[in-house]
N, C-alpha and C. Protein backbone atom coordinates (compact mmCIF):
# COMPACT_ATOMS: atom_id res chain seq x y z
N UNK A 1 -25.53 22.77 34.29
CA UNK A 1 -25.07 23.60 33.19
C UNK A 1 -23.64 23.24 32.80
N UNK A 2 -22.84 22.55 33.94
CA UNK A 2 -21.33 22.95 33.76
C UNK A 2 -21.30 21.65 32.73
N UNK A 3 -22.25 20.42 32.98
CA UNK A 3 -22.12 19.22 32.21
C UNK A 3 -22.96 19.35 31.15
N UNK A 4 -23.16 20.22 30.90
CA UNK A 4 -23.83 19.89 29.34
C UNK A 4 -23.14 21.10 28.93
N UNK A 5 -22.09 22.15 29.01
CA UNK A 5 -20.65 22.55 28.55
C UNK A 5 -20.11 21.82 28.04
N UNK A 6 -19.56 20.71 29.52
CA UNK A 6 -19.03 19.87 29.01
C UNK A 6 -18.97 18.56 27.94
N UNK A 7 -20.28 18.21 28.07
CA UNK A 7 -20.55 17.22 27.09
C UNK A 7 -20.67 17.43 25.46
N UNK A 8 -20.99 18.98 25.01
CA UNK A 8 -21.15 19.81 24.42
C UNK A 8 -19.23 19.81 23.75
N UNK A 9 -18.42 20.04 24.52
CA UNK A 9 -16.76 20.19 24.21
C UNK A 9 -16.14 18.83 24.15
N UNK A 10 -16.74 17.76 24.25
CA UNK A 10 -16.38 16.31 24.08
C UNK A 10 -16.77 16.25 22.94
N UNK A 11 -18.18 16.46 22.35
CA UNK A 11 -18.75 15.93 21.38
C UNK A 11 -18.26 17.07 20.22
N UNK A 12 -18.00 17.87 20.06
CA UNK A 12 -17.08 18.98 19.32
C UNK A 12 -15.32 18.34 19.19
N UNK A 13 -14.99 18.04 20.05
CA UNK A 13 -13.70 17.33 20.27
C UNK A 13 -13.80 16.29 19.41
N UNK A 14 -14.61 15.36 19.83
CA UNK A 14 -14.59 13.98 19.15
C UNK A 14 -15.16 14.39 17.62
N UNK A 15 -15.78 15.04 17.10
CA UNK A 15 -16.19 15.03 15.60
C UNK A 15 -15.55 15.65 15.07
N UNK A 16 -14.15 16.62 15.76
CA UNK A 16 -13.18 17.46 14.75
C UNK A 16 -12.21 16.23 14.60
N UNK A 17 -11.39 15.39 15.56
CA UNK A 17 -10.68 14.63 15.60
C UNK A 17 -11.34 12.98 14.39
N UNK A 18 -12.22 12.64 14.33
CA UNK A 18 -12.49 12.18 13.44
C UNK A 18 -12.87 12.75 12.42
N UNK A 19 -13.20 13.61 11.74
CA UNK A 19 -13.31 14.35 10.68
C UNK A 19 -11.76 14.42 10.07
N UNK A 20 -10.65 15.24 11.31
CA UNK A 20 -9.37 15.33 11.02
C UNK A 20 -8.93 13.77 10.44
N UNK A 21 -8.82 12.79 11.08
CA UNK A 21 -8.29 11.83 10.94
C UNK A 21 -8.86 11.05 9.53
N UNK A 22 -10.44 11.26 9.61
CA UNK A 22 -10.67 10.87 7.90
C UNK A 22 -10.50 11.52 6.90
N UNK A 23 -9.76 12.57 6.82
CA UNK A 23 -9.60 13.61 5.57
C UNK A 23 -8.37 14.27 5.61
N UNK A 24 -7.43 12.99 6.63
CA UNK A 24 -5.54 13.86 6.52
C UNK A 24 -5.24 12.75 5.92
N UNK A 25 -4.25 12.70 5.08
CA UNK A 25 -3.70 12.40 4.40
C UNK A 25 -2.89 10.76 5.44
N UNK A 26 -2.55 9.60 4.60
CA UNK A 26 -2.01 8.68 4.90
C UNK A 26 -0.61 8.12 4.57
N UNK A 27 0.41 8.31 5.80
CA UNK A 27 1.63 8.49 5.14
C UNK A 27 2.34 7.14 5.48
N UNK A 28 3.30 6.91 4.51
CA UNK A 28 4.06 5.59 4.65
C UNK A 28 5.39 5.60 4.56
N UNK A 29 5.92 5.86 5.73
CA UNK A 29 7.79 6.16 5.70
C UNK A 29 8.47 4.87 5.97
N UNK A 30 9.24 4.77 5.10
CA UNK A 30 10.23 3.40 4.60
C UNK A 30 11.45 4.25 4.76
N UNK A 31 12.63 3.38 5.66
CA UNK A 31 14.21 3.72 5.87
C UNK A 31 14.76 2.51 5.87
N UNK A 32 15.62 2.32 4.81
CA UNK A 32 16.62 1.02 4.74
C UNK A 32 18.02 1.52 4.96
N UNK A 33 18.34 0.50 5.09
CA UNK A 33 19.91 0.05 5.67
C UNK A 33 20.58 -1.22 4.94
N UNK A 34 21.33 -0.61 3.81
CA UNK A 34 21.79 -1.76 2.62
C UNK A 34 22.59 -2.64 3.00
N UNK A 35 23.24 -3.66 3.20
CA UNK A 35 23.92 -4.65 3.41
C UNK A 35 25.55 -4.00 3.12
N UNK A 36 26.40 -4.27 3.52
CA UNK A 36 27.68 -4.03 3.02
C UNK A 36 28.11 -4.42 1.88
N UNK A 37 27.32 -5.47 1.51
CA UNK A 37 27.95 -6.04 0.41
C UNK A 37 27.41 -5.22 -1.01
N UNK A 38 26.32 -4.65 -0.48
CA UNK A 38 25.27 -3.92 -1.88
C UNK A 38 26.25 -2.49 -2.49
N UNK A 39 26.43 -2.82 -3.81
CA UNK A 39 27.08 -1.63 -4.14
C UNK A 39 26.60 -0.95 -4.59
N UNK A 40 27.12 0.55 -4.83
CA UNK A 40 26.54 1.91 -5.19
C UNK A 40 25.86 1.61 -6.55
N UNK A 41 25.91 0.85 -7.79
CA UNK A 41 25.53 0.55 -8.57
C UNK A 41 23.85 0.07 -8.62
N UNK A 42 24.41 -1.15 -7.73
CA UNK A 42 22.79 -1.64 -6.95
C UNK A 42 22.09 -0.78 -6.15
N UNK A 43 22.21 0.01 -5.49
CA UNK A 43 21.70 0.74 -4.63
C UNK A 43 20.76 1.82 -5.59
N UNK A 44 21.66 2.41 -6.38
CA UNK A 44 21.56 3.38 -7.31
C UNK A 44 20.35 2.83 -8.06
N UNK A 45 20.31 1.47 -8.84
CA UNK A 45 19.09 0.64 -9.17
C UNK A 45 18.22 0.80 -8.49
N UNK A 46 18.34 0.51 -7.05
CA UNK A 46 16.94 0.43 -6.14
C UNK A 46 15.98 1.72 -6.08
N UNK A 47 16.86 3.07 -5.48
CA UNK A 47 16.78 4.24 -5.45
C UNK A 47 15.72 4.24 -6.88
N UNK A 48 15.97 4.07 -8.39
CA UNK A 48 15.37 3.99 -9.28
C UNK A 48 14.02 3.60 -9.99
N UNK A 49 14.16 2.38 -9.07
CA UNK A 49 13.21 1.49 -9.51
C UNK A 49 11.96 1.65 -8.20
N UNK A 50 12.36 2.13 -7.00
CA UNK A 50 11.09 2.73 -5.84
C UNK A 50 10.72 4.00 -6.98
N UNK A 51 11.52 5.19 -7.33
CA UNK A 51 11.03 6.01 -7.66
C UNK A 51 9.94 5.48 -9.51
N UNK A 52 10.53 5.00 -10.01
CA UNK A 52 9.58 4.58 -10.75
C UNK A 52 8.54 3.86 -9.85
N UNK A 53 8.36 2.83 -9.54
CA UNK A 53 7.25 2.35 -8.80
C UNK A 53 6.00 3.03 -7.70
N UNK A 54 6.69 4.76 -7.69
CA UNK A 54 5.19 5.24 -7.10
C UNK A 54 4.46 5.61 -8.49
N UNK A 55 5.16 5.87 -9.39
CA UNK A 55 4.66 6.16 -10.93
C UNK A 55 3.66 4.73 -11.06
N UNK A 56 3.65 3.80 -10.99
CA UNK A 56 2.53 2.28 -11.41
C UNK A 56 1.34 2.50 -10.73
N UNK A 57 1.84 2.82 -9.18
CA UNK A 57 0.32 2.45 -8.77
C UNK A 57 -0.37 3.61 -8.48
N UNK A 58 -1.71 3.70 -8.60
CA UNK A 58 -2.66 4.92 -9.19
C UNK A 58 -3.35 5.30 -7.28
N UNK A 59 -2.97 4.33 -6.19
CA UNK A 59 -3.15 5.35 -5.15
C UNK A 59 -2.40 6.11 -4.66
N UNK A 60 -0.88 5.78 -5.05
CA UNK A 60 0.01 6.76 -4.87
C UNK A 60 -0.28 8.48 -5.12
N UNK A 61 -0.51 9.41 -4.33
CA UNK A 61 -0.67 10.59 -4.04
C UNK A 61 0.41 11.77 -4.12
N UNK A 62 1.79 11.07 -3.26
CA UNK A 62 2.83 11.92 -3.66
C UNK A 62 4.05 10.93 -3.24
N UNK A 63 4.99 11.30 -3.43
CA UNK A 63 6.17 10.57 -3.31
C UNK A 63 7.43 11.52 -2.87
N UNK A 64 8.09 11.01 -2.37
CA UNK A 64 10.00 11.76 -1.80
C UNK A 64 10.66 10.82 -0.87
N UNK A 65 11.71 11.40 -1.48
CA UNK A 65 13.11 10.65 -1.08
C UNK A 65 14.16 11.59 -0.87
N UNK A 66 14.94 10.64 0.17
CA UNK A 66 16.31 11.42 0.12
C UNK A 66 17.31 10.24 0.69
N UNK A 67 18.82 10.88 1.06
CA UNK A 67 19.42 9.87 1.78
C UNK A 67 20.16 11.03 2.86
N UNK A 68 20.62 9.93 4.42
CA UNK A 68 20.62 10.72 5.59
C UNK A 68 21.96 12.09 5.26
N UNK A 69 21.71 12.93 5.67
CA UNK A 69 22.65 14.08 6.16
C UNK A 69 22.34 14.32 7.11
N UNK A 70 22.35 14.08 8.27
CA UNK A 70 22.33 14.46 9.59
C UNK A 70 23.37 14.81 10.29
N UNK A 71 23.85 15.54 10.83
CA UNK A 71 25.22 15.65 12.13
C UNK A 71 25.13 14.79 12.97
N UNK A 72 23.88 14.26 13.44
CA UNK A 72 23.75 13.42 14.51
C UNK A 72 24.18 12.47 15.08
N UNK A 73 24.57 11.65 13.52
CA UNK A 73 25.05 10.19 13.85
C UNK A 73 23.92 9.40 14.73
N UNK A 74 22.84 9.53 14.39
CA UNK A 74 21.48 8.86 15.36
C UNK A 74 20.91 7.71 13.91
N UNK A 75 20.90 7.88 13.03
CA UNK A 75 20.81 7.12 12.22
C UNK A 75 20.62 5.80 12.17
N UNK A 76 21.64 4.96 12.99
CA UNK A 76 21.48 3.59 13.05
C UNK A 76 21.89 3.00 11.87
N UNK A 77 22.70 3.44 11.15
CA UNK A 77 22.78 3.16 9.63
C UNK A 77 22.03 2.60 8.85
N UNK A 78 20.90 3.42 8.94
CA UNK A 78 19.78 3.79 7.96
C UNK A 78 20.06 4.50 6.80
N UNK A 79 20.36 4.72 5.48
CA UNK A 79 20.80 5.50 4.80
C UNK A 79 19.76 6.59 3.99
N UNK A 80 18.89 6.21 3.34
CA UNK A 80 17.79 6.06 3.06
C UNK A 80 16.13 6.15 3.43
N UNK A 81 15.70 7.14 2.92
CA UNK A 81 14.46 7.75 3.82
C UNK A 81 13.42 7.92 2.46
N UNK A 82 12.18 6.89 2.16
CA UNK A 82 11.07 7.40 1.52
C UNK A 82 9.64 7.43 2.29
N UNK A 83 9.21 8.53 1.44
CA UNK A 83 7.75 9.00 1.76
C UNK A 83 7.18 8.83 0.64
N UNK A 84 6.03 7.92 1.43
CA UNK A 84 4.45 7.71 0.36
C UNK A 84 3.71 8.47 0.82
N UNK A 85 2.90 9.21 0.14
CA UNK A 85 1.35 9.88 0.61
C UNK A 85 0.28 8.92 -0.18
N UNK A 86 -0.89 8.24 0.64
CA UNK A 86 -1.55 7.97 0.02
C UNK A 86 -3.24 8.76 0.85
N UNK A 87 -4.57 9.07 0.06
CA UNK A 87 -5.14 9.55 0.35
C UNK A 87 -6.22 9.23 1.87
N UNK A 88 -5.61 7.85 2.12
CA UNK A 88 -6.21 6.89 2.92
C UNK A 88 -5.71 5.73 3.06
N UNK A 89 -5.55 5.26 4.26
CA UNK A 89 -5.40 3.82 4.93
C UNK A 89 -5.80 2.85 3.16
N UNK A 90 -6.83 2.96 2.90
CA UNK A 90 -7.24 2.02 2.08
C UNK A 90 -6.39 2.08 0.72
N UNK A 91 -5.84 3.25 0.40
CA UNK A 91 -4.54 3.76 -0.48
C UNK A 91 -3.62 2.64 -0.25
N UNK A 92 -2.81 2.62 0.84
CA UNK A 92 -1.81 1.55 1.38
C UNK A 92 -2.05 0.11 1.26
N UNK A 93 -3.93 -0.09 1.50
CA UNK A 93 -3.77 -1.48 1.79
C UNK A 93 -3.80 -1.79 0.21
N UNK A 94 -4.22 -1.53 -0.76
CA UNK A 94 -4.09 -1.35 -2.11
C UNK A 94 -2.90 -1.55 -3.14
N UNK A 95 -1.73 -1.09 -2.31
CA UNK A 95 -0.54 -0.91 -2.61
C UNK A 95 0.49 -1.57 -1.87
N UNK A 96 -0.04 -2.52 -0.81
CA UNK A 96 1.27 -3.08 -0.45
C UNK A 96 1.00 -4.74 -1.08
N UNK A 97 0.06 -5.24 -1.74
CA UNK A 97 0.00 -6.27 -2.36
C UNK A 97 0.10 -5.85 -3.75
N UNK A 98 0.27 -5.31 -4.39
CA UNK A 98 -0.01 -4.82 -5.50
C UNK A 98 1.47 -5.78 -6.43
N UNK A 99 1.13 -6.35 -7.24
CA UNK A 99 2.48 -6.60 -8.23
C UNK A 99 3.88 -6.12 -8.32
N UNK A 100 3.11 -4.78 -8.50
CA UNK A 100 4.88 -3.93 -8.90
C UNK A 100 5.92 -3.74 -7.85
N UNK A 101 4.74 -3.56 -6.69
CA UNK A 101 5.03 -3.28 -5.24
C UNK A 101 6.01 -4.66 -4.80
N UNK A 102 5.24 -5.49 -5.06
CA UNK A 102 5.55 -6.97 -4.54
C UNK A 102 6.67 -7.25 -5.51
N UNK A 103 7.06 -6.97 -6.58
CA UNK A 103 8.51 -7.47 -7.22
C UNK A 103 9.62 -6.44 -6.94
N UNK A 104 9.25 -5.28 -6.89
CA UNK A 104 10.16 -3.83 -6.12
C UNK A 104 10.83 -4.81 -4.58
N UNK A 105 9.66 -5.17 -4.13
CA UNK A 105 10.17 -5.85 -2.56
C UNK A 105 11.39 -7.42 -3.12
N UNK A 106 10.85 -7.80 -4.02
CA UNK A 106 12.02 -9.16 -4.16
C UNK A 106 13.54 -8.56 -4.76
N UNK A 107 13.53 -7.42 -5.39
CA UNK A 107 14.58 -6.82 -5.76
C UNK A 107 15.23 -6.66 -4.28
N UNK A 108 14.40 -6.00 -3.95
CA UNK A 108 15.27 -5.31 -2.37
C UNK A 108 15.76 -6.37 -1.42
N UNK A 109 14.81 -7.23 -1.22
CA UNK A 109 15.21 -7.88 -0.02
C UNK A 109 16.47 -8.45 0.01
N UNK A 110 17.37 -8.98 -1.23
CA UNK A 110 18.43 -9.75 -0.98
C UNK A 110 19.35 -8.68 -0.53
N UNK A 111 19.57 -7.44 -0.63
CA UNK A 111 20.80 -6.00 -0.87
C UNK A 111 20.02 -5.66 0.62
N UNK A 112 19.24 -5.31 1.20
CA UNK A 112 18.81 -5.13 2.83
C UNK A 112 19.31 -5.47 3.62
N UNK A 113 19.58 -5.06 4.67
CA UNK A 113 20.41 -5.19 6.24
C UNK A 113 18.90 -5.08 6.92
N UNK A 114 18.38 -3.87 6.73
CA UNK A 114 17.33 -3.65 8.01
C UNK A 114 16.53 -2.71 7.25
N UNK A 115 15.07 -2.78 7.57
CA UNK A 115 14.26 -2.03 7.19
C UNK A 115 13.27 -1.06 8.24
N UNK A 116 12.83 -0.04 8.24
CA UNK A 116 11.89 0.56 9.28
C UNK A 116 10.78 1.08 8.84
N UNK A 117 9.58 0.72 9.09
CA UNK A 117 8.45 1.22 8.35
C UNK A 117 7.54 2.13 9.12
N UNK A 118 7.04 3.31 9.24
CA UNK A 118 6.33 3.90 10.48
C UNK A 118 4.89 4.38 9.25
N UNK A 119 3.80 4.34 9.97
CA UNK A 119 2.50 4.73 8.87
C UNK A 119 1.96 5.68 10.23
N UNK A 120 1.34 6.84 9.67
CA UNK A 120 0.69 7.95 10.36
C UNK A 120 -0.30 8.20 9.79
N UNK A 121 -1.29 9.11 10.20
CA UNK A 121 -2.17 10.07 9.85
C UNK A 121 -1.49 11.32 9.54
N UNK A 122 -1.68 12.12 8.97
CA UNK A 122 -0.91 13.49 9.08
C UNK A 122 -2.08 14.05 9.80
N UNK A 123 -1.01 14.85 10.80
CA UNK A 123 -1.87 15.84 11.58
C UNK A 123 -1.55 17.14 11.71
N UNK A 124 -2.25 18.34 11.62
CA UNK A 124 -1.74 19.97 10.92
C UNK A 124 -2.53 20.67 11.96
């Protein structure tokens, strides 16, 4: 009895956790770290031209930005923090070859020091 409880709370386990995982949302957090040499002008461009560029591509879901205020000083001089929502893994793979995507990236790369990219599932 106690194993077919148990097998019973595995198989409940395992079909909420995939259910969860195919129907949460797919997130794509980007933090740069501008070069010293990049000035507020350029920067100000970039800031611009990401936020136009979740506007092009049609898996884009939601978009935000900000830049660090922390007390922490944990930063790493990262300045810069965006969030993509896309509805799925397949959202992203869609969008990181994509044109607009791919000339947004040749703008950036020369004004970059360091980049950090982390992709999740959202989980609630």
């Amino acid at each position: 009895m106690k194993s077919i409880i148990l097998l019973i709370a595995v198989l409940l386990f395992t079909m909420t956790t995939f259910s969860t995982a195919v129907d949460a949302p797919y997130r794509h957090v980007v933090f740069f770290k501008f070069k010293e040499t990049a000035s507020t002008e350029q920067v100000q461009d970039l800031e611009k031209a990401f936020i136009n560029l979740a506007g092009k591509i049609d898996t884009v879901k939601a978009f935000e930005w900000g830049t660090n205020v922390s007390p922490e000083g944990l930063n790493d001089g990262f300045t810069h923090c965006f969030l993509i929502t896309f509805a799925d893994k397949t959202g992203l793979e869609s969008y990181l070859p994509h044109p607009e995507h791919q000339a947004f990236v040749s703008k950036l790369k020369p004004l970059l020091e360091k980049v950090c990219v982390i992709d999740y599932i959202a989980n609630k």
